[in-house]
C-alpha atoms as a PDB file:
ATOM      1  CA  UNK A   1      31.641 -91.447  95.519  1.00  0.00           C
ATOM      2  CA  UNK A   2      28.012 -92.404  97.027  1.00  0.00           C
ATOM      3  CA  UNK A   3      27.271 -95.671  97.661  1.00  0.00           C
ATOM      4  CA  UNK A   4      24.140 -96.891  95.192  1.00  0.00           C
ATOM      5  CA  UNK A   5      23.697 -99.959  97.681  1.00  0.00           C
ATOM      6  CA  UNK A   6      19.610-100.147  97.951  1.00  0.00           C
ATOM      7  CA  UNK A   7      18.834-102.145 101.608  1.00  0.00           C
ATOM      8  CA  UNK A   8      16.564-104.698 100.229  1.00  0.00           C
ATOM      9  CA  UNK A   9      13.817-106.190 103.354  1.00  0.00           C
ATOM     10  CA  UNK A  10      15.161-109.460 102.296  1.00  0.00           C
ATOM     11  CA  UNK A  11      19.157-108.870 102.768  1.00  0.00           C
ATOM     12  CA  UNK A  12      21.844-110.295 104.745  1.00  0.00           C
ATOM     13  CA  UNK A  13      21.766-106.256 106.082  1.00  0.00           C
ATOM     14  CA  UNK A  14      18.535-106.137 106.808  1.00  0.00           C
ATOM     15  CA  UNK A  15      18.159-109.398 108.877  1.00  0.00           C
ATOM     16  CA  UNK A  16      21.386-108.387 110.663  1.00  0.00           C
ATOM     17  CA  UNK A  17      19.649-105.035 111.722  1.00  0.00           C
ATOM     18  CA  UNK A  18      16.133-106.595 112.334  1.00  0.00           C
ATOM     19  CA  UNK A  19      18.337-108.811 114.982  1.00  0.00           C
ATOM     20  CA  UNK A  20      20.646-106.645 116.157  1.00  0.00           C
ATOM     21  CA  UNK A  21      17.492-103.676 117.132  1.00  0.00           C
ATOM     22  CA  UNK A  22      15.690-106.305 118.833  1.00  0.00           C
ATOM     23  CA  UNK A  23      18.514-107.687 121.168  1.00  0.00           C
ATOM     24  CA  UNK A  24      19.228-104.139 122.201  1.00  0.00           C
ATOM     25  CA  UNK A  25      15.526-102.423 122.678  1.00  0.00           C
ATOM     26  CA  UNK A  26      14.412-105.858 124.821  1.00  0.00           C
ATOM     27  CA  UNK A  27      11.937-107.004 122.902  1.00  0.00           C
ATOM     28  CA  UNK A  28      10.757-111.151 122.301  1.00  0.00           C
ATOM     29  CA  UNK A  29      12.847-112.116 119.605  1.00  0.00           C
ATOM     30  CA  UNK A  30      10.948-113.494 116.875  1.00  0.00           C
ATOM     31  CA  UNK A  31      13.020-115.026 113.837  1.00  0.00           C
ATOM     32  CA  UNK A  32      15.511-113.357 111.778  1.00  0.00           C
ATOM     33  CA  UNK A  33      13.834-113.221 108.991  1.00  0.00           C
ATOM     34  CA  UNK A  34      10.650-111.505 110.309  1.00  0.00           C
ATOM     35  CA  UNK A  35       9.884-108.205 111.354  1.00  0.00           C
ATOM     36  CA  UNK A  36       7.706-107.193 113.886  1.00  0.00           C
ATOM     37  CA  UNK A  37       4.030-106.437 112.824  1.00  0.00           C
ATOM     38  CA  UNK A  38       2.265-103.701 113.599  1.00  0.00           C
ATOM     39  CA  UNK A  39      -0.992-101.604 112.369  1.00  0.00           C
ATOM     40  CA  UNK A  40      -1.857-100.423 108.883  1.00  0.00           C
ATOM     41  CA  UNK A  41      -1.096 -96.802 109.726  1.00  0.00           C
ATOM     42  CA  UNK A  42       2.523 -98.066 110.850  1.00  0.00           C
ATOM     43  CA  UNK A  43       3.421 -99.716 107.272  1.00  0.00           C
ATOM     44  CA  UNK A  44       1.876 -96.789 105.626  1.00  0.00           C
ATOM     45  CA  UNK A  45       4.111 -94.742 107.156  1.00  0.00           C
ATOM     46  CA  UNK A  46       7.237 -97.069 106.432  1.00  0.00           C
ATOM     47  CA  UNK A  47       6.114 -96.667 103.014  1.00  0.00           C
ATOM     48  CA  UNK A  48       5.761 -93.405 102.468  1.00  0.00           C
ATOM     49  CA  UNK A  49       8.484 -91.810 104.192  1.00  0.00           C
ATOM     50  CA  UNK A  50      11.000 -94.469 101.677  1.00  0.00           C
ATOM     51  CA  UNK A  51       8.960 -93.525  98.362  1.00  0.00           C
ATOM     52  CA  UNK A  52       9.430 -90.190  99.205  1.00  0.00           C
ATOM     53  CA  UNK A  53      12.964 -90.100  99.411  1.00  0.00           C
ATOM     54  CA  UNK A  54      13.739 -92.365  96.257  1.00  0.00           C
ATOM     55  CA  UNK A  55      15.731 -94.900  98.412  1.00  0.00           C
ATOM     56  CA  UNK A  56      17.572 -92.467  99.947  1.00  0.00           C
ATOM     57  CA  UNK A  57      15.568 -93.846 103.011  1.00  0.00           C
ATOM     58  CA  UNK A  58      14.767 -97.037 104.747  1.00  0.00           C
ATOM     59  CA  UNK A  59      12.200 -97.271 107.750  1.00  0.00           C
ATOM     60  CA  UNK A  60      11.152 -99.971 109.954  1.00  0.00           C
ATOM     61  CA  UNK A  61       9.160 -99.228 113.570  1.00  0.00           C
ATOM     62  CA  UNK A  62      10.999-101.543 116.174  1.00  0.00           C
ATOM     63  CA  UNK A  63       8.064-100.921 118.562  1.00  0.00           C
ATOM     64  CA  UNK A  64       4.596 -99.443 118.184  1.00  0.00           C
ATOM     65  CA  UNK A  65       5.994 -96.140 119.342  1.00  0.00           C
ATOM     66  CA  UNK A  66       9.719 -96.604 117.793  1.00  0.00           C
ATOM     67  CA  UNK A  67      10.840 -95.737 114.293  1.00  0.00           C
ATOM     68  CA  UNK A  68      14.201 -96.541 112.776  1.00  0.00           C
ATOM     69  CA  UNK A  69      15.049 -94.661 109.602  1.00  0.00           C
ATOM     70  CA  UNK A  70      18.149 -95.763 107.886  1.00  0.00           C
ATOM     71  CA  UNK A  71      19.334 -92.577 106.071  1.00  0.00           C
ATOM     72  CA  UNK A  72      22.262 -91.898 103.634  1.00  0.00           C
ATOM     73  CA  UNK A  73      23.840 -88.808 105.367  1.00  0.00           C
ATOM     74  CA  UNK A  74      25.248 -86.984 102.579  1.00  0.00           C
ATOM     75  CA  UNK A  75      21.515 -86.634 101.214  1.00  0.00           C
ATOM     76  CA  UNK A  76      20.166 -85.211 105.139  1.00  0.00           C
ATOM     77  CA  UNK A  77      21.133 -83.459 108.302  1.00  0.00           C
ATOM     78  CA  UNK A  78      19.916 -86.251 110.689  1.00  0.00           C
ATOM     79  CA  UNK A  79      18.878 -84.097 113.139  1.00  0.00           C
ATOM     80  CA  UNK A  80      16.745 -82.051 110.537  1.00  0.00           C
ATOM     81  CA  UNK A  81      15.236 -85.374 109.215  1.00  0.00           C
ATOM     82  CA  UNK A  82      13.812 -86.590 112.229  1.00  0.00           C
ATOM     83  CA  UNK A  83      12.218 -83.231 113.314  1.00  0.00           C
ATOM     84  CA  UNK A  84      10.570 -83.240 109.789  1.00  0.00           C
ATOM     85  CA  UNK A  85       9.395 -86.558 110.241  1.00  0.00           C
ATOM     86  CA  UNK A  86       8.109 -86.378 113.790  1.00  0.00           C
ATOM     87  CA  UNK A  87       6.490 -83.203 111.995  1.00  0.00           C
ATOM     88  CA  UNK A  88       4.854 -85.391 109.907  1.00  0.00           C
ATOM     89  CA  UNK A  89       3.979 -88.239 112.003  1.00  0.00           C
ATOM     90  CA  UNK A  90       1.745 -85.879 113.768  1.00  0.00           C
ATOM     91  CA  UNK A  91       0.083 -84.597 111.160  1.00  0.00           C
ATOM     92  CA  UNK A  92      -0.789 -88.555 110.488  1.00  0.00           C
ATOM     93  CA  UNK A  93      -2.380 -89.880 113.462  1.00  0.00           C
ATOM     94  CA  UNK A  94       0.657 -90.348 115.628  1.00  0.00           C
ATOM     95  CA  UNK A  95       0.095 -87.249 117.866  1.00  0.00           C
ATOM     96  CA  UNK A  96      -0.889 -89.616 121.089  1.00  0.00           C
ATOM     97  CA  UNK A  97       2.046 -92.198 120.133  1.00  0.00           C
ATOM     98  CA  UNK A  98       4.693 -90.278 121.733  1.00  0.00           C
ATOM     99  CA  UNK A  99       6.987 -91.557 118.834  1.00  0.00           C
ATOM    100  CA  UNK A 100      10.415 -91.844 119.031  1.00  0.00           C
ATOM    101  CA  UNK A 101      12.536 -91.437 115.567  1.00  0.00           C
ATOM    102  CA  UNK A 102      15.899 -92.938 115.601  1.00  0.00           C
ATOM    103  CA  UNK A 103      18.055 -91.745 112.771  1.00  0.00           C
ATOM    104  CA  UNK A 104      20.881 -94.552 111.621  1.00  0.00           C
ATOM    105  CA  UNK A 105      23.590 -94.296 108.901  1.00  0.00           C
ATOM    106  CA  UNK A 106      22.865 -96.459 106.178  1.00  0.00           C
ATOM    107  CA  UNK A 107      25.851 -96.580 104.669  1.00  0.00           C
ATOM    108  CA  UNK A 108      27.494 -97.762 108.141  1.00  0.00           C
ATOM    109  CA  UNK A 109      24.451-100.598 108.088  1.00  0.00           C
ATOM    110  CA  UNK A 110      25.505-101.684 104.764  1.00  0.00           C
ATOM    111  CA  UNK A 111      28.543-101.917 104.441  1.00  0.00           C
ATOM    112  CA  UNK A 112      30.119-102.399 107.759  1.00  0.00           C
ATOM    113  CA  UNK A 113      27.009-104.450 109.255  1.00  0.00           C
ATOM    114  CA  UNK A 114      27.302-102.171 112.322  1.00  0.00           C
ATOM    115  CA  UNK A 115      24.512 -99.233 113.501  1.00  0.00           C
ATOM    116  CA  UNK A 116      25.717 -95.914 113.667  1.00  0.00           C
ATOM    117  CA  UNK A 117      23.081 -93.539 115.310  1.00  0.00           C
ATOM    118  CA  UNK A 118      23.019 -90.216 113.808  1.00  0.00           C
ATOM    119  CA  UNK A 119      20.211 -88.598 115.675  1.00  0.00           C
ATOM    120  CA  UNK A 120      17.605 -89.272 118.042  1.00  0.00           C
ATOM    121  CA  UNK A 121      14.404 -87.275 118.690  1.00  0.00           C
ATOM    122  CA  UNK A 122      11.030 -87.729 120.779  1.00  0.00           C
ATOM    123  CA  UNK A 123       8.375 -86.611 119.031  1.00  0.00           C
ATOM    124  CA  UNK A 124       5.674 -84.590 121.139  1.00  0.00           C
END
């Protein structure tokens, strides 16, 4: 049986991972509770690759040219996912970004508290 857990921004989960990515990608750490901000294009991406998958998907960009998609693998091939959505990225002003996707388990994320990296891809 799936899990039906929905990664709210404001969870335990979701501060733990906001932490966790920026002690291992070397960025300033900025409180717990916030997440990096970046352009309008950025959040509109966010948003519309997790309406699109009826919160099957959760996406956050760790950098201005890093973007972390929690998934729930028995709904995606990872590896699939992330060429799609490099596809689109580039079809959505991100074609000089050099954009890396980084494709996480959120399952793993949820449950465990722990990031399990399904798939990684450089989009070019």
């Amino acid at each position: 049986m799936r899990s039906t857990f929905l990664w709210k921004s404001k969870s335990a989960t979701y501060t733990a991972f906001i932490t966790m990515t920026l002690f291992t990608s070397t960025l300033v750490i900025v409180p717990a509770n916030a997440s990096p901000s970046f352009s309008n294009g950025h959040e509109k991406i966010e948003r519309a690759l997790e309406r699109a998958q009826n919160g099957n998907v959760d996406a956050i960009w760790t950098q201005h040219n890093v973007l972390v998609i929690a998934i729930a693998k028995d709904h995606f091939n990872a590896k699939n996912y992330a060429k799609s959505v490099c596809g689109f990225l580039l079809t959505n002003g991100f074609a000089k970004a050099k954009t890396k996707i980084v494709i996480t388990d959120k399952d793993v994320l949820a449950s465990k508290n722990q990031w399990s990296q399904l798939a990684e891809r450089d989009c070019k």
